[in-house]
PDB file of N, CA and C in Angstrom:
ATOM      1  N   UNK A   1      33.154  44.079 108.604  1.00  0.00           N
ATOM      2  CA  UNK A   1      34.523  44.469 108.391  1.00  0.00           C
ATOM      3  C   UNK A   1      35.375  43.951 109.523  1.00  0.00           C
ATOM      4  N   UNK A   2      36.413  43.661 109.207  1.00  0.00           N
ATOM      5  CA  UNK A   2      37.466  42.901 110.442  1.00  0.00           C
ATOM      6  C   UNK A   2      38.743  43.986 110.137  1.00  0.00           C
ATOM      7  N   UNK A   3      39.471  44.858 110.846  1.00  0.00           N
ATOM      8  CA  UNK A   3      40.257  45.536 110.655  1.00  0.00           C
ATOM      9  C   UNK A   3      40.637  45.896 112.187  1.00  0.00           C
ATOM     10  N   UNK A   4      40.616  44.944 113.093  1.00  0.00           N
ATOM     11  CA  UNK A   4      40.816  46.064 114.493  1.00  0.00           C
ATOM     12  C   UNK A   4      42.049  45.593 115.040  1.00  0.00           C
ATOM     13  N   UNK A   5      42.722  44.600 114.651  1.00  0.00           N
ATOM     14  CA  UNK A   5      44.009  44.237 114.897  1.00  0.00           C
ATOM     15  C   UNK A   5      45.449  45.664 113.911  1.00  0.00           C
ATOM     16  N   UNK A   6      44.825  45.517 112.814  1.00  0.00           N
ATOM     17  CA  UNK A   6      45.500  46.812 112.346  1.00  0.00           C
ATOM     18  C   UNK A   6      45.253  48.305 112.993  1.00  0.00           C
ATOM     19  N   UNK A   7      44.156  48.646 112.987  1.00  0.00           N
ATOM     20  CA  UNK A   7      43.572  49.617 113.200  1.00  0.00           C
ATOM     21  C   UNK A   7      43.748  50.018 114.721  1.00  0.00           C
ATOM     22  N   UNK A   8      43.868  49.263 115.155  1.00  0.00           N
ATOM     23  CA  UNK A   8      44.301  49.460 117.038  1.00  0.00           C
ATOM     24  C   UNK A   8      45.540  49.975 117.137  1.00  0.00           C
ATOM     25  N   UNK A   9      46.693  49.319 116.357  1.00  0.00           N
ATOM     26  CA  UNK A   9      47.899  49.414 116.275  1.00  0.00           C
ATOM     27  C   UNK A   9      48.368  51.432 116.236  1.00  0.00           C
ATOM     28  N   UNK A  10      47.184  52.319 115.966  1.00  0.00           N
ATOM     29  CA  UNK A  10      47.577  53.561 116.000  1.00  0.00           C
ATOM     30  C   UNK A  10      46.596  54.331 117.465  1.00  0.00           C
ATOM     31  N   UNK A  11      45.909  53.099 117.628  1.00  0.00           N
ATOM     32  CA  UNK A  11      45.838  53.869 119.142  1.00  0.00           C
ATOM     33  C   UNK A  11      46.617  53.240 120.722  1.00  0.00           C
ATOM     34  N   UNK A  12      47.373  52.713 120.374  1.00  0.00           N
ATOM     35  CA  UNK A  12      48.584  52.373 121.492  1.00  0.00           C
ATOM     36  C   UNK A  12      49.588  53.556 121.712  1.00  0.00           C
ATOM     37  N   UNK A  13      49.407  54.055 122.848  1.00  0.00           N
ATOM     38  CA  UNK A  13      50.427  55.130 123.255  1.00  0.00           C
ATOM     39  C   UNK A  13      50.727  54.660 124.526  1.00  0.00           C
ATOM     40  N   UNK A  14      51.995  55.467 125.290  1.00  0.00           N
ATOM     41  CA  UNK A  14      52.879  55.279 126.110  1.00  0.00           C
ATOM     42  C   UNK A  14      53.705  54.374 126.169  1.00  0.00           C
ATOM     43  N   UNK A  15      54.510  53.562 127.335  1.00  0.00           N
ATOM     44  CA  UNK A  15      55.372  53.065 127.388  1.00  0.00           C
ATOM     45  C   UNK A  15      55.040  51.465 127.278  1.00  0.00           C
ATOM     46  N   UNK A  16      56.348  50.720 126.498  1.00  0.00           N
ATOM     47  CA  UNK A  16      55.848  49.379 126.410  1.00  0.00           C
ATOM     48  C   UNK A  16      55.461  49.270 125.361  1.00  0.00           C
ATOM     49  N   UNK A  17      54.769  49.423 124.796  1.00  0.00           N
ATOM     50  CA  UNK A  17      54.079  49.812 123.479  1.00  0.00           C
ATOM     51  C   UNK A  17      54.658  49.539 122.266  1.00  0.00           C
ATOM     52  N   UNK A  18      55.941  49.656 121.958  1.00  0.00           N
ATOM     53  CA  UNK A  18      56.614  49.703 120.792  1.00  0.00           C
ATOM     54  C   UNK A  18      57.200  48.179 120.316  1.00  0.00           C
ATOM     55  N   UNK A  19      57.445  47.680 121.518  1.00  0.00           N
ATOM     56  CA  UNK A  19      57.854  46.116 121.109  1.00  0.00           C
ATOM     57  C   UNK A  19      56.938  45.332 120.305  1.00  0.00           C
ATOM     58  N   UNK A  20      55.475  45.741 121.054  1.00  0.00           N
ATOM     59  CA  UNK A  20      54.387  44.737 120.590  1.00  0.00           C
ATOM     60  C   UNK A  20      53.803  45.210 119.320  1.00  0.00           C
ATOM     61  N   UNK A  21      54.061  46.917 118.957  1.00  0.00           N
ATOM     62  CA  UNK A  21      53.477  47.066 117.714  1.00  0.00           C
ATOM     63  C   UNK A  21      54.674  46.458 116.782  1.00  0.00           C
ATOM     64  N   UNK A  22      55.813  46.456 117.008  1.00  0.00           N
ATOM     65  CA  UNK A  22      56.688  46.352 116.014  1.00  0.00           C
ATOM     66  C   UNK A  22      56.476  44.644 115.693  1.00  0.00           C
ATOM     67  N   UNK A  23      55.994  43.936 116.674  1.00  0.00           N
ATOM     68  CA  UNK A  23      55.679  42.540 116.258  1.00  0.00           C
ATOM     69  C   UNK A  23      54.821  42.646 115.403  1.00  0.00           C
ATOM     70  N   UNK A  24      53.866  42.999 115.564  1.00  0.00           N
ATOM     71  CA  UNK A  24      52.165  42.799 115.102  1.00  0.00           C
ATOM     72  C   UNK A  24      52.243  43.430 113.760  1.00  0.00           C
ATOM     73  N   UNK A  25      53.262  44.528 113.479  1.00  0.00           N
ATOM     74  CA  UNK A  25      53.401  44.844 111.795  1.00  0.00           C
ATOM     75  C   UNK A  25      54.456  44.244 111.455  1.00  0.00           C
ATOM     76  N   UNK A  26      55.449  43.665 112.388  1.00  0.00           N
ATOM     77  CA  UNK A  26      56.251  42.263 111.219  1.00  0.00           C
ATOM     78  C   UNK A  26      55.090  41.438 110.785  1.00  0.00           C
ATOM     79  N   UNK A  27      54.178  41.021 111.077  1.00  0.00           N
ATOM     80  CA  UNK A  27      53.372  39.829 110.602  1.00  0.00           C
ATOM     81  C   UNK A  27      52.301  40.508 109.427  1.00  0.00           C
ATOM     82  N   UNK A  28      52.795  41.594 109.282  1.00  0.00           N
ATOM     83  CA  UNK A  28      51.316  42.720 108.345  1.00  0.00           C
ATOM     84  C   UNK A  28      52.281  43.014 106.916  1.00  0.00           C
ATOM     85  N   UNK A  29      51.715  42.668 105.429  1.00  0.00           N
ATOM     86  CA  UNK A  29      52.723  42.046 104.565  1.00  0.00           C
ATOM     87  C   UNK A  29      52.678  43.637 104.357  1.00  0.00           C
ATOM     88  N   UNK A  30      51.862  44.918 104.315  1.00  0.00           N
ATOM     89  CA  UNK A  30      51.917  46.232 103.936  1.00  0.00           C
ATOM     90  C   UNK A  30      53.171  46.559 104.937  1.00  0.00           C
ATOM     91  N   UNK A  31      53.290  46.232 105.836  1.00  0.00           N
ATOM     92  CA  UNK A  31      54.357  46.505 106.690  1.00  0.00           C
ATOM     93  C   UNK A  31      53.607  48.169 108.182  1.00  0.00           C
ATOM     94  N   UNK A  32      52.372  48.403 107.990  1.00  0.00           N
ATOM     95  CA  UNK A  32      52.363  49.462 108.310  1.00  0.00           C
ATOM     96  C   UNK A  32      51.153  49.533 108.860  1.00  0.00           C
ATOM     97  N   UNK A  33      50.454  50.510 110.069  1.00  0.00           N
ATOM     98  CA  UNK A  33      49.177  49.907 110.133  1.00  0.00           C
ATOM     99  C   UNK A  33      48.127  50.737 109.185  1.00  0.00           C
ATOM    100  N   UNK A  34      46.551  50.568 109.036  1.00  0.00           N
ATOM    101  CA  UNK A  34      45.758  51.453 107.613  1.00  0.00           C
ATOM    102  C   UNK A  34      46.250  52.427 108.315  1.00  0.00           C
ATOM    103  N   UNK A  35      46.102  53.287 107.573  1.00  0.00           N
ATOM    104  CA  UNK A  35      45.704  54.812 107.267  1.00  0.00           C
ATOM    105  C   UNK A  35      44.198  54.931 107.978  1.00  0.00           C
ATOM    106  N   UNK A  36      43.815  55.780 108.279  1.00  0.00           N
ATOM    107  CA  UNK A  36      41.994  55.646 108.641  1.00  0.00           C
ATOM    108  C   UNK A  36      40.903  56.099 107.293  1.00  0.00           C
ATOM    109  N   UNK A  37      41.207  56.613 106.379  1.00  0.00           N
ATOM    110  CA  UNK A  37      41.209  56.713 105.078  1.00  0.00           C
ATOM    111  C   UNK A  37      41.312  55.437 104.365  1.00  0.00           C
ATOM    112  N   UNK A  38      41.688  54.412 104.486  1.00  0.00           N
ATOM    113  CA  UNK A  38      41.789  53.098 103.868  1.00  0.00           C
ATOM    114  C   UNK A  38      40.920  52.188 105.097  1.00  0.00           C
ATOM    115  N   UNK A  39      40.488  52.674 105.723  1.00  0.00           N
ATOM    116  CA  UNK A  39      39.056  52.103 106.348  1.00  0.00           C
ATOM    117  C   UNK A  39      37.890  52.207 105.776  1.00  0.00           C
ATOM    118  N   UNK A  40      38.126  53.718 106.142  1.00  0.00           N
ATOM    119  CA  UNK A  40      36.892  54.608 105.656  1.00  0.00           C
ATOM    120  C   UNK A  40      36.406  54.166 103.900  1.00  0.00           C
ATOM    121  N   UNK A  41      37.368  54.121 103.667  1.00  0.00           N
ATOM    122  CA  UNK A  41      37.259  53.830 101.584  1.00  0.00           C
ATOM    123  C   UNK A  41      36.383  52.464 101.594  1.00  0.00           C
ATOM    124  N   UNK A  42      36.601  51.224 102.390  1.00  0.00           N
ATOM    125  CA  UNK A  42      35.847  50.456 102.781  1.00  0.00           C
ATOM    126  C   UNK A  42      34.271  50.089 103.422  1.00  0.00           C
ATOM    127  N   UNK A  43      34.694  50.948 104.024  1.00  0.00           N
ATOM    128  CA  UNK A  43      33.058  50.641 104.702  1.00  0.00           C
ATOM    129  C   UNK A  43      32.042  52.115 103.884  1.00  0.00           C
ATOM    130  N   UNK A  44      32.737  52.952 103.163  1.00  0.00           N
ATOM    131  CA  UNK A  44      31.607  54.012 102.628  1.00  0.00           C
ATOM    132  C   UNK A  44      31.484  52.691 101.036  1.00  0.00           C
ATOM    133  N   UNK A  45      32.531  51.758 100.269  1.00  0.00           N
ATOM    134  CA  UNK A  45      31.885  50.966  99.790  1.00  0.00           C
ATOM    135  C   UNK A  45      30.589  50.328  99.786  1.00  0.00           C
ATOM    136  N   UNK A  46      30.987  49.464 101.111  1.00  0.00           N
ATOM    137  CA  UNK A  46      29.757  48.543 101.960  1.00  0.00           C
ATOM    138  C   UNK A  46      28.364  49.656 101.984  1.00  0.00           C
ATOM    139  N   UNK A  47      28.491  50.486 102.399  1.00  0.00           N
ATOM    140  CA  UNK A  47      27.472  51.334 102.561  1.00  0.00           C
ATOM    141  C   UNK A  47      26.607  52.472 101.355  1.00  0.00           C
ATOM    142  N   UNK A  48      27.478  51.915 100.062  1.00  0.00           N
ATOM    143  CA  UNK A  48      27.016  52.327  98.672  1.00  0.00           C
ATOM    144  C   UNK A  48      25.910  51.659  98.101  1.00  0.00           C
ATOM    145  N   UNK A  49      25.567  52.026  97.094  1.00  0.00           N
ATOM    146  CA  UNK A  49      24.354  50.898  96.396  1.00  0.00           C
ATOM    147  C   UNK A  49      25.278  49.743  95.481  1.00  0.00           C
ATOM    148  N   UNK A  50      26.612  50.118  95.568  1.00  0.00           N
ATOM    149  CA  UNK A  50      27.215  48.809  94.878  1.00  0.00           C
ATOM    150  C   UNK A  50      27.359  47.905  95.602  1.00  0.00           C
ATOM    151  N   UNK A  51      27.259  48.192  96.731  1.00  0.00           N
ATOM    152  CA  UNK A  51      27.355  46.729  97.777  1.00  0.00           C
ATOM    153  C   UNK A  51      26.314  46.273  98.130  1.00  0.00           C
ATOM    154  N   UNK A  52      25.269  47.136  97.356  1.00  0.00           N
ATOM    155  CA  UNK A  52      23.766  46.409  98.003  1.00  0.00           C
ATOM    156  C   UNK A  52      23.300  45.134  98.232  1.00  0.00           C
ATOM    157  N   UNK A  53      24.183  44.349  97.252  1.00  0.00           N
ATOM    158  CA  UNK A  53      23.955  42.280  96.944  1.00  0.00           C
ATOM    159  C   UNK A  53      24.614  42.054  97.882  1.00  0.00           C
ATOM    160  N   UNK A  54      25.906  42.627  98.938  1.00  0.00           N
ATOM    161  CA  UNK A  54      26.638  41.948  99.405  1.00  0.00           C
ATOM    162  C   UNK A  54      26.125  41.649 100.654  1.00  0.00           C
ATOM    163  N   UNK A  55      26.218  40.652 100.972  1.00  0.00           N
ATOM    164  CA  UNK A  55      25.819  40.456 101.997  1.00  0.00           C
ATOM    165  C   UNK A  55      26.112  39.034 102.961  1.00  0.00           C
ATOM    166  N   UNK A  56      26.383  39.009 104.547  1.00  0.00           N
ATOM    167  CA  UNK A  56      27.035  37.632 105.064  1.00  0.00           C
ATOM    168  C   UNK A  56      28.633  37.185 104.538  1.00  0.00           C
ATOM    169  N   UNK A  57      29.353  38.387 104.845  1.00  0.00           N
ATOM    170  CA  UNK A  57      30.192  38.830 104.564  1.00  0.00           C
ATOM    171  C   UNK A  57      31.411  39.148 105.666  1.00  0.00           C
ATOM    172  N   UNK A  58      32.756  39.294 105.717  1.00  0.00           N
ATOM    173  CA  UNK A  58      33.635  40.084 106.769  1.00  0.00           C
ATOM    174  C   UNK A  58      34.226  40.088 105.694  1.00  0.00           C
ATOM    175  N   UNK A  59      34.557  41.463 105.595  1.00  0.00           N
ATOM    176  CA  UNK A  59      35.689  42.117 104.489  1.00  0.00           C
ATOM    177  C   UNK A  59      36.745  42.613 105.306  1.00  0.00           C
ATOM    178  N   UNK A  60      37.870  42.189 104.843  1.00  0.00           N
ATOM    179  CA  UNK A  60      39.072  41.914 106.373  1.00  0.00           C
ATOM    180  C   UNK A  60      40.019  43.219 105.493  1.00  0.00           C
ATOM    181  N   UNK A  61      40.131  43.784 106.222  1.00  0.00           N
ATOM    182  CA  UNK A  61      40.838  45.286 106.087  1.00  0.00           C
ATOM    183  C   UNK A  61      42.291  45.324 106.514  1.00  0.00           C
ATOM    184  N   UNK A  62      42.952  44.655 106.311  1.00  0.00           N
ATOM    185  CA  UNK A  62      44.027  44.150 107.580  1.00  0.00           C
ATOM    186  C   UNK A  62      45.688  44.132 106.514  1.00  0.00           C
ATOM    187  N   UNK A  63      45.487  45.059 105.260  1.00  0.00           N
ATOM    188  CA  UNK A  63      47.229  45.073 104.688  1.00  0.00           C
ATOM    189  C   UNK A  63      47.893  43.730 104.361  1.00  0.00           C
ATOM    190  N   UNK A  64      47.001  42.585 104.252  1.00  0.00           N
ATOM    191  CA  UNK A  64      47.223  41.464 104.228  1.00  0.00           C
ATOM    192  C   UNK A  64      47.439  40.219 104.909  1.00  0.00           C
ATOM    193  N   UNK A  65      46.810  41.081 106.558  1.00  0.00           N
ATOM    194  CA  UNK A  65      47.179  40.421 107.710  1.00  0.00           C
ATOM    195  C   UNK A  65      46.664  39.058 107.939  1.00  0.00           C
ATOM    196  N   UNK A  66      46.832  37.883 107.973  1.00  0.00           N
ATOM    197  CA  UNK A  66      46.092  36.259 107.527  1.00  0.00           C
ATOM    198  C   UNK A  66      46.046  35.874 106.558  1.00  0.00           C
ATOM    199  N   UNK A  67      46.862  36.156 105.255  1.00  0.00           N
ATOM    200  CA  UNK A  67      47.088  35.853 104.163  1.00  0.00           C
ATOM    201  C   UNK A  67      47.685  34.493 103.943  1.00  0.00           C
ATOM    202  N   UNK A  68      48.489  34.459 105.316  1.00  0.00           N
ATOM    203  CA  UNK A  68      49.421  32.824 105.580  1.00  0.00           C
ATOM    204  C   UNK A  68      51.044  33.238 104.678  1.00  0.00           C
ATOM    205  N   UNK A  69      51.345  34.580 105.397  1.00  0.00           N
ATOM    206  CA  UNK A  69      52.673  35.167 104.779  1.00  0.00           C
ATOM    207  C   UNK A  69      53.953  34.126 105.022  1.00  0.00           C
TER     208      UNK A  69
END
C-alpha cells in the first residue's frame, strides 16, 4: 500500500504546518487528506481471501494523488 504522503498530512501539528499541507492537497484531486477508515477499508481488503491472488502489487491509497492531474 502507498498512502503516506496523504495519510501524514493529518499528523502535522503546530506551527508552519498549514502552508505545506495546503500545497500537498492542492495537488490531491479528492481535495482532502483519507479519512483513516478509507485506509483501513484497503488494507482489511488486501488481507481478505479476495485478495488472496493478489500479489507484487502497491495499491496507492492517495485520493488520486499521481494520477498526472
Amino acid at each position: 500500500m502507498s498512502s503516506s504522503r496523504v495519510t501524514n498530512l493529518s499528523l502535522h501539528t503546530g506551527r508552519g504546518t498549514r502552508p505545506r499541507r495546503d500545497r500537498i492537497l492542492g495537488q490531491v484531486p479528492q481535495g482532502r487528506p483519507a479519512r483513516p477508515e478509507e485506509v483501513a477499508g484497503s488494507v482489511c481488503f488486501l488481507a481478505s481471501l479476495g485478495a488472496s491472488y493478489v500479489a507484487g502489487v502497491v495499491v496507492p491509497v492517495g485520493g488520486g494523488l499521481g494520477m498526472g492531474r
